[in-house]
C-alpha atoms as a PDB file:
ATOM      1  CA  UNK A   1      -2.291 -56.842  -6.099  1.00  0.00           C
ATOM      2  CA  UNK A   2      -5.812 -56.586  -4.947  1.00  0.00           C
ATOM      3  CA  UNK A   3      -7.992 -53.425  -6.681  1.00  0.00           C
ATOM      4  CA  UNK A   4      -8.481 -51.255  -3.604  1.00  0.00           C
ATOM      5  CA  UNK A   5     -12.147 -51.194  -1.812  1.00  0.00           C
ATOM      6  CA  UNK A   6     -13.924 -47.574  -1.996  1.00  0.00           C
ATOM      7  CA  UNK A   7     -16.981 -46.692   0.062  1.00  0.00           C
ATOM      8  CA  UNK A   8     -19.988 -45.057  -2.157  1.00  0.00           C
ATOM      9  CA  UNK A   9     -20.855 -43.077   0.594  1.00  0.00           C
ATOM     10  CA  UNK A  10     -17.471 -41.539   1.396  1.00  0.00           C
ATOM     11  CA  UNK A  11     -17.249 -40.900  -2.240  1.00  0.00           C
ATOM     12  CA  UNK A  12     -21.064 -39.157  -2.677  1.00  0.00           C
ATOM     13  CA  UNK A  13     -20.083 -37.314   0.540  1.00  0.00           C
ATOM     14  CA  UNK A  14     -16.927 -35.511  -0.719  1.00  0.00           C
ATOM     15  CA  UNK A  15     -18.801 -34.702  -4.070  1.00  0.00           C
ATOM     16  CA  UNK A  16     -21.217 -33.032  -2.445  1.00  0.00           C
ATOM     17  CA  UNK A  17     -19.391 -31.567  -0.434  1.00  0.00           C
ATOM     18  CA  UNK A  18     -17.532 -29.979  -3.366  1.00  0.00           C
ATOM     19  CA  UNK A  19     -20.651 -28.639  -4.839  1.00  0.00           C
ATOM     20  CA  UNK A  20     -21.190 -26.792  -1.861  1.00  0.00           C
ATOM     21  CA  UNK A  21     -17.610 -25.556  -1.125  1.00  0.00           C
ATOM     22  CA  UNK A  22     -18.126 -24.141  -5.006  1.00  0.00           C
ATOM     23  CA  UNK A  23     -20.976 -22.413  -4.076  1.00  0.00           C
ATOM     24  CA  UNK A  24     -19.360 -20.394  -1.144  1.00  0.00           C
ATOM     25  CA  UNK A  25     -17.314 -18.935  -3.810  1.00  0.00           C
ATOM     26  CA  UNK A  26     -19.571 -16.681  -5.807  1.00  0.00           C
ATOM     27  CA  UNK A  27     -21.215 -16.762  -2.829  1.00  0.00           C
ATOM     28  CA  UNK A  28     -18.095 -14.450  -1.439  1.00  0.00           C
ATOM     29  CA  UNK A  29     -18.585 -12.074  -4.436  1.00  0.00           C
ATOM     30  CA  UNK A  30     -22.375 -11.505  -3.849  1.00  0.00           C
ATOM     31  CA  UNK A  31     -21.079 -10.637  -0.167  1.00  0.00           C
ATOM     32  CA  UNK A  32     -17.897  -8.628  -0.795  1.00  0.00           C
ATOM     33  CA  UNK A  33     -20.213  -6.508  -3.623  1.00  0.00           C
ATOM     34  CA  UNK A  34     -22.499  -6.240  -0.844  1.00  0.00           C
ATOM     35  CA  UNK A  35     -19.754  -4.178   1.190  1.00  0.00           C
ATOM     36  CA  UNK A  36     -18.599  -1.906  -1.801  1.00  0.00           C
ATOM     37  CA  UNK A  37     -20.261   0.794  -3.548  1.00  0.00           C
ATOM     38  CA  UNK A  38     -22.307  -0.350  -6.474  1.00  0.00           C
ATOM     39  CA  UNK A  39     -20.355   0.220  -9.313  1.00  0.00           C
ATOM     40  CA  UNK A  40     -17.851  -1.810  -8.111  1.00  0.00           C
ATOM     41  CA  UNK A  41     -20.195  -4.925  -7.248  1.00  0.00           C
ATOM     42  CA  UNK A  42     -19.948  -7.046 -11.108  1.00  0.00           C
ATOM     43  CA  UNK A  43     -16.435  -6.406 -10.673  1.00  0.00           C
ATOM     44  CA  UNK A  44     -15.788  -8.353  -7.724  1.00  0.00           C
ATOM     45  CA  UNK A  45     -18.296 -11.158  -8.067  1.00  0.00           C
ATOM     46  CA  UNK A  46     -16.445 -11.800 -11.541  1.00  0.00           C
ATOM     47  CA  UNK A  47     -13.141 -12.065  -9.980  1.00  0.00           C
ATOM     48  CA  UNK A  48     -14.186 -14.502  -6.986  1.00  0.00           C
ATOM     49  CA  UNK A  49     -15.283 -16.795 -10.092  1.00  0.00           C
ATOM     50  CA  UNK A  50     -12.304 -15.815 -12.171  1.00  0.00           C
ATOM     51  CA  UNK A  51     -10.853 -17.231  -8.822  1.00  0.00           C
ATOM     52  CA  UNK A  52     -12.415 -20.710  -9.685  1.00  0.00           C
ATOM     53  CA  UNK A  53     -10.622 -20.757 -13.508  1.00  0.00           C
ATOM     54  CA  UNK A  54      -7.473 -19.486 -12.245  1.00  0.00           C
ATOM     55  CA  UNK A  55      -6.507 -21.924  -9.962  1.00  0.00           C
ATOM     56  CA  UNK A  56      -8.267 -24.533 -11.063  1.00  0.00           C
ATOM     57  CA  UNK A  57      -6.148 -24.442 -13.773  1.00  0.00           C
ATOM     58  CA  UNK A  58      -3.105 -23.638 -11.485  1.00  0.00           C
ATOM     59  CA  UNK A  59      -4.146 -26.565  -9.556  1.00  0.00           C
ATOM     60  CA  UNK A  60      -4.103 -29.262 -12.686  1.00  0.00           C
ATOM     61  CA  UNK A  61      -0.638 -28.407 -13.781  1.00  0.00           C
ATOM     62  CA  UNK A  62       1.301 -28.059 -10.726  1.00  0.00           C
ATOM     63  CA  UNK A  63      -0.805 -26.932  -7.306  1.00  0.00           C
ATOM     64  CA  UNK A  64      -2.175 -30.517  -6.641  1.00  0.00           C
ATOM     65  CA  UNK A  65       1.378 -31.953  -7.136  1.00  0.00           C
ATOM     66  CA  UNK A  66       2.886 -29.547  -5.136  1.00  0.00           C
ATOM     67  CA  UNK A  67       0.956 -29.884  -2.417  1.00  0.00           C
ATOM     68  CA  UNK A  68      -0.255 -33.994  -2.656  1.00  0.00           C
ATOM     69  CA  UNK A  69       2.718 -35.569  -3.815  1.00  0.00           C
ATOM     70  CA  UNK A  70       3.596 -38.558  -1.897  1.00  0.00           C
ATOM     71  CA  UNK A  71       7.146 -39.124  -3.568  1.00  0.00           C
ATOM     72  CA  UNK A  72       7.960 -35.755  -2.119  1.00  0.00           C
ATOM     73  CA  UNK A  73      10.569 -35.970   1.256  1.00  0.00           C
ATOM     74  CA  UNK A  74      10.725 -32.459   1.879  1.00  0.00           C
ATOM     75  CA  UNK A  75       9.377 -30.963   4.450  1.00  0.00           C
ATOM     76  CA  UNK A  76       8.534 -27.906   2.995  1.00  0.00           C
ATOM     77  CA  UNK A  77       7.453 -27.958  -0.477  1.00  0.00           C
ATOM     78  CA  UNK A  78       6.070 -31.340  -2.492  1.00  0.00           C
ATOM     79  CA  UNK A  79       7.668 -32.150  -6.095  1.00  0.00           C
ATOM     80  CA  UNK A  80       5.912 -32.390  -9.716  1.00  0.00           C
ATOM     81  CA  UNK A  81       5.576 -36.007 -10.000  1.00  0.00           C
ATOM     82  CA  UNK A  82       1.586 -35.213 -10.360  1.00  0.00           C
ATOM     83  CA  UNK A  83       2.153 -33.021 -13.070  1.00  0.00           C
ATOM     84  CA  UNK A  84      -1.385 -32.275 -15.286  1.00  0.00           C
ATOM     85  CA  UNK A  85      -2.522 -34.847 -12.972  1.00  0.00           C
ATOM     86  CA  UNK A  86      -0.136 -37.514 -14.057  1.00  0.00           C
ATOM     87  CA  UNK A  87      -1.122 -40.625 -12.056  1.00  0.00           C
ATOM     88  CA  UNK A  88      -3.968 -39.405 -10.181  1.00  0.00           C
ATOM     89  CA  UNK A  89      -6.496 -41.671 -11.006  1.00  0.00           C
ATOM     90  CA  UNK A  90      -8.512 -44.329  -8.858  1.00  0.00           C
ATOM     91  CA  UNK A  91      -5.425 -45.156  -6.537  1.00  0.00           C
ATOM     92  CA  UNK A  92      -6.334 -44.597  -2.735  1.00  0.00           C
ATOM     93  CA  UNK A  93      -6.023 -41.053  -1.787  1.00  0.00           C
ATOM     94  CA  UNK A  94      -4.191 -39.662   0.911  1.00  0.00           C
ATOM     95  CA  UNK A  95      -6.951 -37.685   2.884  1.00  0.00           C
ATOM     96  CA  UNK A  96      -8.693 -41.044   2.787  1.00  0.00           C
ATOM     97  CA  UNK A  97      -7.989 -44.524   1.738  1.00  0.00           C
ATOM     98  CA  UNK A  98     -11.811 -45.244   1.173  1.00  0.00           C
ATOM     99  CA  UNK A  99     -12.136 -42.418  -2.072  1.00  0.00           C
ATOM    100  CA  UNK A 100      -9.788 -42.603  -4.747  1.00  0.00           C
ATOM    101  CA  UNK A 101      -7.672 -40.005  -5.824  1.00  0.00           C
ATOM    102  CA  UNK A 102      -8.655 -37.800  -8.280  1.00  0.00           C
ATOM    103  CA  UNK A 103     -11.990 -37.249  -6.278  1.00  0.00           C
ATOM    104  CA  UNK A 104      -9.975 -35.738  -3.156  1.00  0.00           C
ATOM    105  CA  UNK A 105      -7.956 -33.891  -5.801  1.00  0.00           C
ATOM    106  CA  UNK A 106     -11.112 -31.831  -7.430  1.00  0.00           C
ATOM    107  CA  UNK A 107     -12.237 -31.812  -3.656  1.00  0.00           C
ATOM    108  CA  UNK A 108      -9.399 -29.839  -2.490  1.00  0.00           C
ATOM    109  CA  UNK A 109      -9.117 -28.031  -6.357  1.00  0.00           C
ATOM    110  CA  UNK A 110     -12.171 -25.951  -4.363  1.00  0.00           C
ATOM    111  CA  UNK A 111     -10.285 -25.364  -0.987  1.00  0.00           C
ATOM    112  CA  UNK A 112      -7.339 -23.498  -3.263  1.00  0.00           C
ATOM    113  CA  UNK A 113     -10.249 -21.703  -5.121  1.00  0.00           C
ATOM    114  CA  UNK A 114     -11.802 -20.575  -2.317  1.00  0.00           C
ATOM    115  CA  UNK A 115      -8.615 -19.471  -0.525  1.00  0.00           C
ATOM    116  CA  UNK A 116      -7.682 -16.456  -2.857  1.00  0.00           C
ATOM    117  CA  UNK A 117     -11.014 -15.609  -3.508  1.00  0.00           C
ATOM    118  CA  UNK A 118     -11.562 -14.510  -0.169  1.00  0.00           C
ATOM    119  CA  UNK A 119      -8.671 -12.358  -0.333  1.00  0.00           C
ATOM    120  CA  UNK A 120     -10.699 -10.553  -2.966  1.00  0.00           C
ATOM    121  CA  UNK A 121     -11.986  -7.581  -0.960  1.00  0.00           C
ATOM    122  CA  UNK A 122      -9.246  -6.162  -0.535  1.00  0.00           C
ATOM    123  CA  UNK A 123      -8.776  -5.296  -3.890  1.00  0.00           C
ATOM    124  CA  UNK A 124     -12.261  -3.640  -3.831  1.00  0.00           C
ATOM    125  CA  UNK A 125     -11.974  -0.237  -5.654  1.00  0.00           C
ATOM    126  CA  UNK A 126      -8.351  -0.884  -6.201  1.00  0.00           C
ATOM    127  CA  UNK A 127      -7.803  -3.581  -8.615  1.00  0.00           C
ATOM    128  CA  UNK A 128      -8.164  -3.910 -11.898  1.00  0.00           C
ATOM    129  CA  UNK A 129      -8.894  -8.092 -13.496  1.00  0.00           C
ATOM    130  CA  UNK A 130      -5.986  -9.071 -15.688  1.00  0.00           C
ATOM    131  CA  UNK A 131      -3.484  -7.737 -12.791  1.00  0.00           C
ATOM    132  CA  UNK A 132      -5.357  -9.780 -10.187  1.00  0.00           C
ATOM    133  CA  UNK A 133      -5.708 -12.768 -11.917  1.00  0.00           C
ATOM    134  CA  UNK A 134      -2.173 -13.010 -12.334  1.00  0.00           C
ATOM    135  CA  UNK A 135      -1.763 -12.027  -8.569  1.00  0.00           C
ATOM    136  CA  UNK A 136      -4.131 -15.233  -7.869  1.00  0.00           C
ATOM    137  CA  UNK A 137      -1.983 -17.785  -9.939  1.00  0.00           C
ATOM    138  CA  UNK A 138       1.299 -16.693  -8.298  1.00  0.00           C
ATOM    139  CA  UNK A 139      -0.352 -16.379  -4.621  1.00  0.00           C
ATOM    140  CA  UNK A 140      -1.361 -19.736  -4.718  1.00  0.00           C
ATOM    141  CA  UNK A 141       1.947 -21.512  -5.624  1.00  0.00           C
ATOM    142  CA  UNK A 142       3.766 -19.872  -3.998  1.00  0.00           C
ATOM    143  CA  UNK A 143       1.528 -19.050  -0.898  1.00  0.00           C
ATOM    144  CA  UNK A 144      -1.107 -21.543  -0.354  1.00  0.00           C
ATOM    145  CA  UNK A 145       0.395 -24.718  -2.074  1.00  0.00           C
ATOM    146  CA  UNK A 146       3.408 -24.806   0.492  1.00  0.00           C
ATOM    147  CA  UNK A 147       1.352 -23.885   3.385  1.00  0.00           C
ATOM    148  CA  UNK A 148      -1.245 -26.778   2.532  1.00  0.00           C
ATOM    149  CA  UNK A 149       1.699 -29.130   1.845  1.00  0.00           C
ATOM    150  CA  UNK A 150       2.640 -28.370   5.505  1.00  0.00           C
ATOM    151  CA  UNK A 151      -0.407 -28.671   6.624  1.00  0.00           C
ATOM    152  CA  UNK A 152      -2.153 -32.042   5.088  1.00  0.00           C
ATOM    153  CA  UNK A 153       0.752 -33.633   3.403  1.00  0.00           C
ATOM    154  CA  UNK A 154       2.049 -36.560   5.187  1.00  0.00           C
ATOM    155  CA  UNK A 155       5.604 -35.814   4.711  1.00  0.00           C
ATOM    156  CA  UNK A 156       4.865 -32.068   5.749  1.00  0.00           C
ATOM    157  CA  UNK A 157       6.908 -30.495   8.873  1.00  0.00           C
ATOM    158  CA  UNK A 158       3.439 -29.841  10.334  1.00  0.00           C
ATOM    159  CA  UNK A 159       1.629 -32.864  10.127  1.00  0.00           C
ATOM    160  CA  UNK A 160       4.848 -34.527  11.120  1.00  0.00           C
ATOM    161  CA  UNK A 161       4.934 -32.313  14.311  1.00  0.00           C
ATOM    162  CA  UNK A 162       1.236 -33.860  15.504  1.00  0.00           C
ATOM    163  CA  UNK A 163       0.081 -30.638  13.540  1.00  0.00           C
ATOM    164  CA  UNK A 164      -3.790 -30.939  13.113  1.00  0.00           C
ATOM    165  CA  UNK A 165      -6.034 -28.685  10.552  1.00  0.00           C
ATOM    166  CA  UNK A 166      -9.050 -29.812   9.580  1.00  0.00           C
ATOM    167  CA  UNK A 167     -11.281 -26.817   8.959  1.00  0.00           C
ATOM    168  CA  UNK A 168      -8.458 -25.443   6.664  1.00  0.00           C
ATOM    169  CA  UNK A 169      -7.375 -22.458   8.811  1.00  0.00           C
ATOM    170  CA  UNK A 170      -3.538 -22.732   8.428  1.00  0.00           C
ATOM    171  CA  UNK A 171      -3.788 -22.181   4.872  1.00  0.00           C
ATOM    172  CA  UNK A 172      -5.969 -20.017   4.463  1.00  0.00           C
ATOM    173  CA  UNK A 173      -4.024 -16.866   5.490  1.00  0.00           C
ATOM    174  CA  UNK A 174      -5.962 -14.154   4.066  1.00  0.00           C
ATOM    175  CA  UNK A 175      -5.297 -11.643   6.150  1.00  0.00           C
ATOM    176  CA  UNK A 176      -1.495 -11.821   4.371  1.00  0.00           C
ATOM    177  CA  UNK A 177      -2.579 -12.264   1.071  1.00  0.00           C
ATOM    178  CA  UNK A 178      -4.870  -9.017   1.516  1.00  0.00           C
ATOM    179  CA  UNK A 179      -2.059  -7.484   3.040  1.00  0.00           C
ATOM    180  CA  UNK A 180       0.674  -8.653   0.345  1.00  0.00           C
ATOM    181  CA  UNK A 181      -1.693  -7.424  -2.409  1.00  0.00           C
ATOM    182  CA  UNK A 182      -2.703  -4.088  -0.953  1.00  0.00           C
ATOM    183  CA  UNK A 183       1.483  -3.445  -0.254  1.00  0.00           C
ATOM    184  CA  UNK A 184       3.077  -5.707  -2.575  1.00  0.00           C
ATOM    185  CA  UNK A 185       1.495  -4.986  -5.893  1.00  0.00           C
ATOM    186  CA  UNK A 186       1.313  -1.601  -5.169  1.00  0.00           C
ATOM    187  CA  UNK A 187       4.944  -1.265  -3.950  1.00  0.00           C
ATOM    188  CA  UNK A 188       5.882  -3.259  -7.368  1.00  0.00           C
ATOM    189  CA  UNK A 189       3.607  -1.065  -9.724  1.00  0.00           C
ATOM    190  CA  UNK A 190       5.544   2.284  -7.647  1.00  0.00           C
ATOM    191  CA  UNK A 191       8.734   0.114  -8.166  1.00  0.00           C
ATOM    192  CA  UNK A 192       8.631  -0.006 -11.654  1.00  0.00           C
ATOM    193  CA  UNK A 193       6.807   2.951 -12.965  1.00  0.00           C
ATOM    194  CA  UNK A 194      10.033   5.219 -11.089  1.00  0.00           C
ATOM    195  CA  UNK A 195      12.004   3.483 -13.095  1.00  0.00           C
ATOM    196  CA  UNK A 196      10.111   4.264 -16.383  1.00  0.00           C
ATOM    197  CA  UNK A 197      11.291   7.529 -17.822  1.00  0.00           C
ATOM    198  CA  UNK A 198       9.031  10.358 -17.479  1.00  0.00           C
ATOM    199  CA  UNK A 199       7.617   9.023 -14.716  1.00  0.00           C
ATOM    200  CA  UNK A 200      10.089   8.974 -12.065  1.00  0.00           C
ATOM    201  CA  UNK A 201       7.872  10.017  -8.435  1.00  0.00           C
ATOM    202  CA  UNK A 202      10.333  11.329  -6.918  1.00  0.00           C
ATOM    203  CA  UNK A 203      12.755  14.572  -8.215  1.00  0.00           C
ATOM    204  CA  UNK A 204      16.379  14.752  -7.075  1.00  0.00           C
ATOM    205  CA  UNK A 205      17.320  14.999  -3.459  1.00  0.00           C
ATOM    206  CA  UNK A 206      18.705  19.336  -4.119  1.00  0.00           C
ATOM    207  CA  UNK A 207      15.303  19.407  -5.037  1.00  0.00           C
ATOM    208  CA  UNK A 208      13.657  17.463  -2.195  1.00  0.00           C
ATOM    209  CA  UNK A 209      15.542  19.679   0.011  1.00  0.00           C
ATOM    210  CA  UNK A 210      14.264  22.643  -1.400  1.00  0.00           C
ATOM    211  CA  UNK A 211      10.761  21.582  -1.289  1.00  0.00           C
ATOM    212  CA  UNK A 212      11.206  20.487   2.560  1.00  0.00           C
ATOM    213  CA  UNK A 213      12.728  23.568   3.236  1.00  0.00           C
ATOM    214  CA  UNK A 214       9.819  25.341   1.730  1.00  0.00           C
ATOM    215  CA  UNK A 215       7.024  23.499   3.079  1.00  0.00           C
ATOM    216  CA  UNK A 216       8.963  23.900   6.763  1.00  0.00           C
ATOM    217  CA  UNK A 217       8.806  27.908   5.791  1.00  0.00           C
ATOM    218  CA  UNK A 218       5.014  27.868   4.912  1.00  0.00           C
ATOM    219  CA  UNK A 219       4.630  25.919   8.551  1.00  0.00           C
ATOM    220  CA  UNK A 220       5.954  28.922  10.336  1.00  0.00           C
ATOM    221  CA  UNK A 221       3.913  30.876   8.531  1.00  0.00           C
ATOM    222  CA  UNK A 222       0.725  29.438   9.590  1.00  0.00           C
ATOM    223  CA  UNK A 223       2.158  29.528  12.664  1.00  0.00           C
ATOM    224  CA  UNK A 224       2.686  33.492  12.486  1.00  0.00           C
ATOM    225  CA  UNK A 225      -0.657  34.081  11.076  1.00  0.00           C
ATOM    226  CA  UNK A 226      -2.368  32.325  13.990  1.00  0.00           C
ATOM    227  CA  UNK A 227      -0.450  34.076  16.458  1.00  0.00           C
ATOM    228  CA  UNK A 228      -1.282  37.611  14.693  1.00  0.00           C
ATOM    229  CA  UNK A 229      -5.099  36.683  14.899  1.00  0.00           C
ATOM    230  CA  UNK A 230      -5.178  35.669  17.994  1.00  0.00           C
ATOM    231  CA  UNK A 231      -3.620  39.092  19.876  1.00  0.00           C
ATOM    232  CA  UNK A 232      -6.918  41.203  19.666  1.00  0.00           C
ATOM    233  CA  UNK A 233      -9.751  39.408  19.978  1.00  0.00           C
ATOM    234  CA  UNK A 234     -11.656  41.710  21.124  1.00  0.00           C
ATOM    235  CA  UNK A 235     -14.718  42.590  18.932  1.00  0.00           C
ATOM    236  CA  UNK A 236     -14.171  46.153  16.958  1.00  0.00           C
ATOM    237  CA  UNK A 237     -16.292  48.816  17.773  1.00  0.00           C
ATOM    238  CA  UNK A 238     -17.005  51.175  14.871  1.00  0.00           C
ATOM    239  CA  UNK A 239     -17.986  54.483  15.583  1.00  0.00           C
ATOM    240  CA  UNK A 240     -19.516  56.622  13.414  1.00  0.00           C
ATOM    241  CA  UNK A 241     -18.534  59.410  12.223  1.00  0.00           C
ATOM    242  CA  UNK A 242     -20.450  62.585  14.153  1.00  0.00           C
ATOM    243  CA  UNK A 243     -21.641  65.460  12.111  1.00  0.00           C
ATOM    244  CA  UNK A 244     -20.669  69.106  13.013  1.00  0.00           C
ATOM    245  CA  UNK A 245     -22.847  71.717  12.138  1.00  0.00           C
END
């Protein structure tokens, strides 16, 4: 079997094109801090280039073979026979038979990267770094790797539909990852601190129905008070008193 053909130019192209993709990251941070009060600036420049370690990592052991794999048949999700990278080497890629494929794999390493790091600001003033670094490792497997599989994967339901992405928009839903972190990790958090003892947020329901009851009783009150200040508005005229000789 002949050793495949690559063109230098395709290959300087997607490099560089990498470089620049990793440079819209922090990038992001400078322009989410930019949008936040100023103590919480550092904070989110260092996770959109947490962003970059996370996944990258998330991307060598599993995200590229879940979302690359061309043994995979499903339509949905690809398999782990790229594991750690496990034969991605100079064998013709699939975004492009002239580059091999371990440079479209660090290319698209910086697509994932970039994906979760936009999703960043909304966390601003809410999130603290170990929690959302472990939000960005489970968002993107289970989020972004089956979406891009879908998307760019050969054997995904998408492409196989005609489907056509090439600016990345499909999987880049960040409007649901800002939503899923702003209600899911907070519902979660809620979720498990009621169930801590001592720190149950809500009281039994007798006593829900007592406060309800209560609050409905201070309403009327209000309501009383505002209808006894408003019957004489008329301004008070004080007399004085007259002297008698």
């Amino acid at each position: 079997m002949a050793d495949p053909t690559y063109n230098p130019g395709d290959i300087s192209w997607v490099l560089a094109s990498t470089a620049l993709v990793w440079l819209m990251i922090p990038g992001i941070g400078y322009f989410y801090s930019g949008l936040s009060r100023s103590k919480n600036a550092l904070s989110l420049i260092t996770l959109s280039v947490i962003s970059v370690a996370i996944v990258s990592v998330q991307w060598f052991i599993w995200g590229y073979s879940l979302t690359f794999s061309e043994t995979s048949s499903s339509p949905f999700i690809g398999d782990l026979s790229n594991a750690f990278f496990r034969g991605v080497n100079s064998s013709p890629s699939m975004g492009n038979t002239k580059i091999p494929d371990i440079v479209f794999a660090i290319f698209q390493s910086m697509f994932a990267s970039l994906t979760p790091a936009l999703a960043i600001g909304s966390a601003a003033e809410r999130a603290r770094i170990l929690p959302m670094t472990i939000f960005l490792f489970v968002w993107t497997t289970i989020v972004y790797d089956p979406i891009a599989y879908w998307s760019w994967n050969s054997n995904g339901w998408s492409k196989r539909l005609g489907g056509l992405d090439f600016a990345g928009g499909t999987p880049l839903a960040d409007g649901c990852a800002g939503m899923l972190y702003s209600f899911g990790v907070t519902y979660i958090l809620l979720f498990l601190m009621d169930k801590i003892p001592g720190l149950s947020l809500r009281v039994t329901k007798e006593r829900e129905t007592i406060g309800i009851d209560a609050s409905e009783i201070g309403e009327l009150a209000y309501y009383h008070v505002e209808k006894l200040q408003a019957v004489d508005l008329r301004p008070q005229i004080i007399q004085s008193p007259t002297t008698h000789v």
